[in-house]
C-alpha atoms as a PDB file:
ATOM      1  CA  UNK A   1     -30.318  11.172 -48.491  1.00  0.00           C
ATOM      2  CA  UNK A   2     -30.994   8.907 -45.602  1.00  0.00           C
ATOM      3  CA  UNK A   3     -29.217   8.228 -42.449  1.00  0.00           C
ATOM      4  CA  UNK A   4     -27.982   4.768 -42.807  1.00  0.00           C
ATOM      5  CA  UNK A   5     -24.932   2.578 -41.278  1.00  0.00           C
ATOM      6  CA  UNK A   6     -24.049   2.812 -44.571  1.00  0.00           C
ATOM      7  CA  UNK A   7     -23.960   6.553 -45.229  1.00  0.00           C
ATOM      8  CA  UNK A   8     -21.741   6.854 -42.139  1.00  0.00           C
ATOM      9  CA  UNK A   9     -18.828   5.076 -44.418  1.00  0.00           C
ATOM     10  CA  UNK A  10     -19.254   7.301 -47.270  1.00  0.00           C
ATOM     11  CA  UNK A  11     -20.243  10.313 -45.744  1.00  0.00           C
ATOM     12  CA  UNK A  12     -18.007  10.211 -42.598  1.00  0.00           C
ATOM     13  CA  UNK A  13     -18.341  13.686 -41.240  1.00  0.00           C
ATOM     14  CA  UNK A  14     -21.817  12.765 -40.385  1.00  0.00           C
ATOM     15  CA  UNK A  15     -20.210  10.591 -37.614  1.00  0.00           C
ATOM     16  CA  UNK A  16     -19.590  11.283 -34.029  1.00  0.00           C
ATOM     17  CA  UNK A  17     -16.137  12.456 -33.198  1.00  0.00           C
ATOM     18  CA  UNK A  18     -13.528   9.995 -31.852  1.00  0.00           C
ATOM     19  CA  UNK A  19     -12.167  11.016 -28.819  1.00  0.00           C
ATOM     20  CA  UNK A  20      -8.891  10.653 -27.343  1.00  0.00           C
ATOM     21  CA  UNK A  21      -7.596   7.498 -25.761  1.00  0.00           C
ATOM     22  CA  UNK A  22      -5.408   7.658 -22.710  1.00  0.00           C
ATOM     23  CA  UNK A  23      -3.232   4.761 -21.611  1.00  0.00           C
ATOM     24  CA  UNK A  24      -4.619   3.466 -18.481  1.00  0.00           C
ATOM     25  CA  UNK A  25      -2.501   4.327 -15.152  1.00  0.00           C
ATOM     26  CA  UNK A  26      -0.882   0.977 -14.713  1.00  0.00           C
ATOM     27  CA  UNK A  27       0.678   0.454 -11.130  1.00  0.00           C
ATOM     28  CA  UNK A  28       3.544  -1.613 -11.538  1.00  0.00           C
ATOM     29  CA  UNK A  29       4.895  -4.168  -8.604  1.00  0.00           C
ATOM     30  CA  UNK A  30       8.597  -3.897  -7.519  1.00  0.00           C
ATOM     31  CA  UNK A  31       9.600  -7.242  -6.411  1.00  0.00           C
ATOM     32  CA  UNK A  32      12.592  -7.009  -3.061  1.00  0.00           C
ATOM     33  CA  UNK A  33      15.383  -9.693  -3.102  1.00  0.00           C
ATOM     34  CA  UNK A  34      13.668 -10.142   0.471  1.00  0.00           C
ATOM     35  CA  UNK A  35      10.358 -11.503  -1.451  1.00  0.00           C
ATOM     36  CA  UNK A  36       8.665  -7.923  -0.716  1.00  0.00           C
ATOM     37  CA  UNK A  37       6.352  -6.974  -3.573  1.00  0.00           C
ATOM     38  CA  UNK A  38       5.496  -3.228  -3.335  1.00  0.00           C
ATOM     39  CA  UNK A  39       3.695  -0.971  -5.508  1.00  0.00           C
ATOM     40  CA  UNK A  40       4.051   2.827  -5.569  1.00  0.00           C
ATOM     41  CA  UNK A  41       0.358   3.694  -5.167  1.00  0.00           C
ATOM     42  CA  UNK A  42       1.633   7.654  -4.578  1.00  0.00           C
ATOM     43  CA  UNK A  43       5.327   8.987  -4.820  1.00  0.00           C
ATOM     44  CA  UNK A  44       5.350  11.591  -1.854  1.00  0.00           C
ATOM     45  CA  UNK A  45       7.594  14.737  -1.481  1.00  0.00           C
ATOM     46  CA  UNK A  46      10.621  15.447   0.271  1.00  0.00           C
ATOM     47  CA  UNK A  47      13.427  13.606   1.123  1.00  0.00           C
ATOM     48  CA  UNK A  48      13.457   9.752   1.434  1.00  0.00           C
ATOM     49  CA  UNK A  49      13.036   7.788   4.599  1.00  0.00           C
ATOM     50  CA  UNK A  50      16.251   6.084   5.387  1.00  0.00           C
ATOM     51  CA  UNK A  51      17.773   3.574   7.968  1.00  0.00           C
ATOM     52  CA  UNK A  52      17.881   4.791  11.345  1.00  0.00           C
ATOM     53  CA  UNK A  53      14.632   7.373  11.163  1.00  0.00           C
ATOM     54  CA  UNK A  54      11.810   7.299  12.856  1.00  0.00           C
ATOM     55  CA  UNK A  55       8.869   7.580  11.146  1.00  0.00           C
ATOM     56  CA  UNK A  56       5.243   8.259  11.345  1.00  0.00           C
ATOM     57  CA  UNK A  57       2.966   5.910   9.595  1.00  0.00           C
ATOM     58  CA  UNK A  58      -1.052   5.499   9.111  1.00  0.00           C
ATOM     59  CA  UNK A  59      -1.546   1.699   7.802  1.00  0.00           C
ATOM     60  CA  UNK A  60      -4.182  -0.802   7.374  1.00  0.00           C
ATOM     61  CA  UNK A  61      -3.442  -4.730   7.412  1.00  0.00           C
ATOM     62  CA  UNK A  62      -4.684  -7.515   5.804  1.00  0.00           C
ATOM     63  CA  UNK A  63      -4.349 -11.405   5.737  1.00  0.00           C
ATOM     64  CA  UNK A  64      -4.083 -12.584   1.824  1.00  0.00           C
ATOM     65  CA  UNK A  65      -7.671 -13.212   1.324  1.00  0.00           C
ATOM     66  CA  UNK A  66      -8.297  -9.790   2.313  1.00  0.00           C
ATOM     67  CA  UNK A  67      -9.525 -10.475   5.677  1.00  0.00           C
ATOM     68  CA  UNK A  68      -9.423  -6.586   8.668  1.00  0.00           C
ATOM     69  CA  UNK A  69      -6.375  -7.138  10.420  1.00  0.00           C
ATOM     70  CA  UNK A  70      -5.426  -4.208  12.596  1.00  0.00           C
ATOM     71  CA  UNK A  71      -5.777  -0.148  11.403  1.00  0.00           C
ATOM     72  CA  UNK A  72      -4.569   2.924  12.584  1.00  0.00           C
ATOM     73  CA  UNK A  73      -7.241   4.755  10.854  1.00  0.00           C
ATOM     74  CA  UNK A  74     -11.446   4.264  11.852  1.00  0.00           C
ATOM     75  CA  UNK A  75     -12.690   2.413   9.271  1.00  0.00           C
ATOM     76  CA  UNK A  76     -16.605   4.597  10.332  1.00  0.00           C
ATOM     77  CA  UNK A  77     -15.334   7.857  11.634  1.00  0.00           C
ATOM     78  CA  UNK A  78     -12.192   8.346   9.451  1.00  0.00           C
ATOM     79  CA  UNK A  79     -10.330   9.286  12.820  1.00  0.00           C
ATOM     80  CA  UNK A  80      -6.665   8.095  12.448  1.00  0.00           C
ATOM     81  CA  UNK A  81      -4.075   7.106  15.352  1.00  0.00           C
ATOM     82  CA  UNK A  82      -0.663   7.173  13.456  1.00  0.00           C
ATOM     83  CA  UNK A  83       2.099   5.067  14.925  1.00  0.00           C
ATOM     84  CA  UNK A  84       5.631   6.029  15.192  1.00  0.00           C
ATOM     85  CA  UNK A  85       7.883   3.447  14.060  1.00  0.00           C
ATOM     86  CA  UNK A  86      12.034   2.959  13.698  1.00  0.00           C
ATOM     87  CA  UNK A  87      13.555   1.870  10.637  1.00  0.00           C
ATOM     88  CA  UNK A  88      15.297  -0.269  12.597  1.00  0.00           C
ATOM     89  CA  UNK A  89      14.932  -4.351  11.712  1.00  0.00           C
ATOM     90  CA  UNK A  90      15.521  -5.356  14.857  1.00  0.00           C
ATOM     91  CA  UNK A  91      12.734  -3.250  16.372  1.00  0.00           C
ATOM     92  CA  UNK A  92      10.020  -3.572  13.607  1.00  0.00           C
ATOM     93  CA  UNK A  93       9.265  -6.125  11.099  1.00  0.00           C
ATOM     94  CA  UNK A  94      11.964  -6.308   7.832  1.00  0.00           C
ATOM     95  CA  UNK A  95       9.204  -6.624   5.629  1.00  0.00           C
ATOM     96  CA  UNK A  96       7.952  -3.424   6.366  1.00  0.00           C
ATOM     97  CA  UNK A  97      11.076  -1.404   6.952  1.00  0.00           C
ATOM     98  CA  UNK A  98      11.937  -2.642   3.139  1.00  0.00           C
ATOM     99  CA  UNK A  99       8.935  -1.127   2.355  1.00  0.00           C
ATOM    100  CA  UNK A 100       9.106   2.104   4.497  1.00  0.00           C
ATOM    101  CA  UNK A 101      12.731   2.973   3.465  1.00  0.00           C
ATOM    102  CA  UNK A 102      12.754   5.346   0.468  1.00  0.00           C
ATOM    103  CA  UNK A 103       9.216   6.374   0.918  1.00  0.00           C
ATOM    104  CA  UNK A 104       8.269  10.028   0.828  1.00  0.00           C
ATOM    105  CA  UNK A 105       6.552  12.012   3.148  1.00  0.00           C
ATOM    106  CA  UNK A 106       2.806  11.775   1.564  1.00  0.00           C
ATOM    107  CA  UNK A 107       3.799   8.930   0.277  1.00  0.00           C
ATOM    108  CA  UNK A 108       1.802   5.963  -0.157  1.00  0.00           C
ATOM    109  CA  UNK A 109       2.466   2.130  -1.008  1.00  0.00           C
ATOM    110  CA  UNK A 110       0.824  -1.261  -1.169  1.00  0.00           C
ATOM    111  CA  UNK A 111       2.857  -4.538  -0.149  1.00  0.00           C
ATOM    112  CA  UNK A 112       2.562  -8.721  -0.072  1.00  0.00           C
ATOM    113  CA  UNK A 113       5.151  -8.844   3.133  1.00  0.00           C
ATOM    114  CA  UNK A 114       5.984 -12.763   2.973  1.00  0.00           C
ATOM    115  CA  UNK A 115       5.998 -14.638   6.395  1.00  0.00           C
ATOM    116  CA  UNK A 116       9.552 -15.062   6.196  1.00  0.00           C
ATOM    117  CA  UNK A 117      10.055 -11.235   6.891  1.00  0.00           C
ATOM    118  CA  UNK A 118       6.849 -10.611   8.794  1.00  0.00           C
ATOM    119  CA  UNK A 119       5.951 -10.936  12.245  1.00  0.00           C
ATOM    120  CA  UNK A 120       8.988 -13.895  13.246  1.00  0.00           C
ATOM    121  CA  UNK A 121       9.105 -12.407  16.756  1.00  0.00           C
ATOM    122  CA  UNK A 122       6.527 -11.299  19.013  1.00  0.00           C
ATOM    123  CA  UNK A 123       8.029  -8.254  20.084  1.00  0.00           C
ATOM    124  CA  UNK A 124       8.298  -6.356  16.557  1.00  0.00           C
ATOM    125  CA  UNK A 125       6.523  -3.788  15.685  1.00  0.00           C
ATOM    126  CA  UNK A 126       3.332  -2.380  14.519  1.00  0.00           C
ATOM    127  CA  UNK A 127       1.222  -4.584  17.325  1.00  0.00           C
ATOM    128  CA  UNK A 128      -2.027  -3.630  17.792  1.00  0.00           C
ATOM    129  CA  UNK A 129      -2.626  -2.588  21.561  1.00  0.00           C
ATOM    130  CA  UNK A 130      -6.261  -4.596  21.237  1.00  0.00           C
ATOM    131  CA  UNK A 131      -6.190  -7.991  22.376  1.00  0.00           C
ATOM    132  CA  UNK A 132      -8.540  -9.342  19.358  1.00  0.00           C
ATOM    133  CA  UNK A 133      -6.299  -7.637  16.928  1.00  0.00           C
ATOM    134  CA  UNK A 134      -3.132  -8.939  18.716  1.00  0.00           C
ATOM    135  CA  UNK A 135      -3.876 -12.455  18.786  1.00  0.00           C
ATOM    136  CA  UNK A 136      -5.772 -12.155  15.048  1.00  0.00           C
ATOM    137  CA  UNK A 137      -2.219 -10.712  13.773  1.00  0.00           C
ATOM    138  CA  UNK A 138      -0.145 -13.386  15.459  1.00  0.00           C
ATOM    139  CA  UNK A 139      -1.787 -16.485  14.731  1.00  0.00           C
ATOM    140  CA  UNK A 140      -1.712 -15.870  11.257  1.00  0.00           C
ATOM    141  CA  UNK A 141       1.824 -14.903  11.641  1.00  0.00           C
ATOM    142  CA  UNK A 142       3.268 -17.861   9.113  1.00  0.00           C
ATOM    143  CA  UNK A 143       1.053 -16.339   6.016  1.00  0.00           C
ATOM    144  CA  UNK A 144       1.689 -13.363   4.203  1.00  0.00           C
ATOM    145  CA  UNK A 145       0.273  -9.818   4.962  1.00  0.00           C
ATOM    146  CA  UNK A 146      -0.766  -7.035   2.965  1.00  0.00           C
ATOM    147  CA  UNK A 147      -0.023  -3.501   4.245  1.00  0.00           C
ATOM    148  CA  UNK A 148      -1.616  -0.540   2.781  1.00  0.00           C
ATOM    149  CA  UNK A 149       0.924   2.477   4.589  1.00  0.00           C
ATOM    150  CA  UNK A 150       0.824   5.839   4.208  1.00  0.00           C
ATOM    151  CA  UNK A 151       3.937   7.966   5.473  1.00  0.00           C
ATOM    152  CA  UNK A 152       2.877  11.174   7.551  1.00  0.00           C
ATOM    153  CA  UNK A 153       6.299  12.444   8.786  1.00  0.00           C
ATOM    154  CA  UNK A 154      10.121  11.530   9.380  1.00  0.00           C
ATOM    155  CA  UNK A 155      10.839  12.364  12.308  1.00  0.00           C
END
């Protein structure tokens, strides 16, 4: 008896073994009355961030066509500066307090922040401290952002 294509059909324990299939992790996008899409990249521990807190955040932004806006961690060294923000939408921008409230501490999330909650005043928060940074940030302040944020600690 030969080994044939055909022999694998009638003789079928000749055949390799099928493995197991898993579903694919799909991240799914929660979409905010406020236009806020977010997606739960990691759940977190603990209780949840709430209005009022201060929090400590690492974060990376981005324009839309994924374009280095401003990080708190070194994209070379790894070295992070974490920022300590106030859930407080008159202090930093709504788009991201939507995003920050109900996080988790080790929590991490993804988010399209529309210009209509984003940076609509100078004076919210995160700025970067950089001048390049800074003026990158606010000129493209009537696009949408993407923030990558990662919550350290409620404070």
């Amino acid at each position: 008896m030969g080994f044939s294509p055909i022999s694998l059909c009638i003789y079928p324990l000749f055949a390799a073994p099928m493995q197991d299939m898993n579903e694919p992790e799909v991240i799914r996008t929660l979409k905010l009355s406020s236009g806020v899409r977010i997606q739960e990249i990691i759940e977190g521990e603990g209780r949840q961030a709430r209005d009022g807190d201060y929090v400590q955040v690492n974060y990376v932004c981005r324009r839309p066509n994924g374009y280095f806006v401003h990080s708190t961690v070194d994209q070379f060294s790894g070295e992070s500066s974490p920022v300590t923000l106030p859930l407080d939408e008159n202090q930093i921008i709504k788009g991201l307090k939507d995003v920050l409230t109900g996080m988790k501490v080790g929590g991490k999330r993804r988010a399209l922040i529309p210009p209509s909650v984003g940076y609509i005043n100078e004076n919210l928060k995160p700025i970067p401290d950089e001048f390049g940074p800074r003026r990158s940030l606010l000129s493209h302040a009537k696009e949408p952002l993407i923030f990558e944020v990662q919550l350290l600690k409620i404070l």
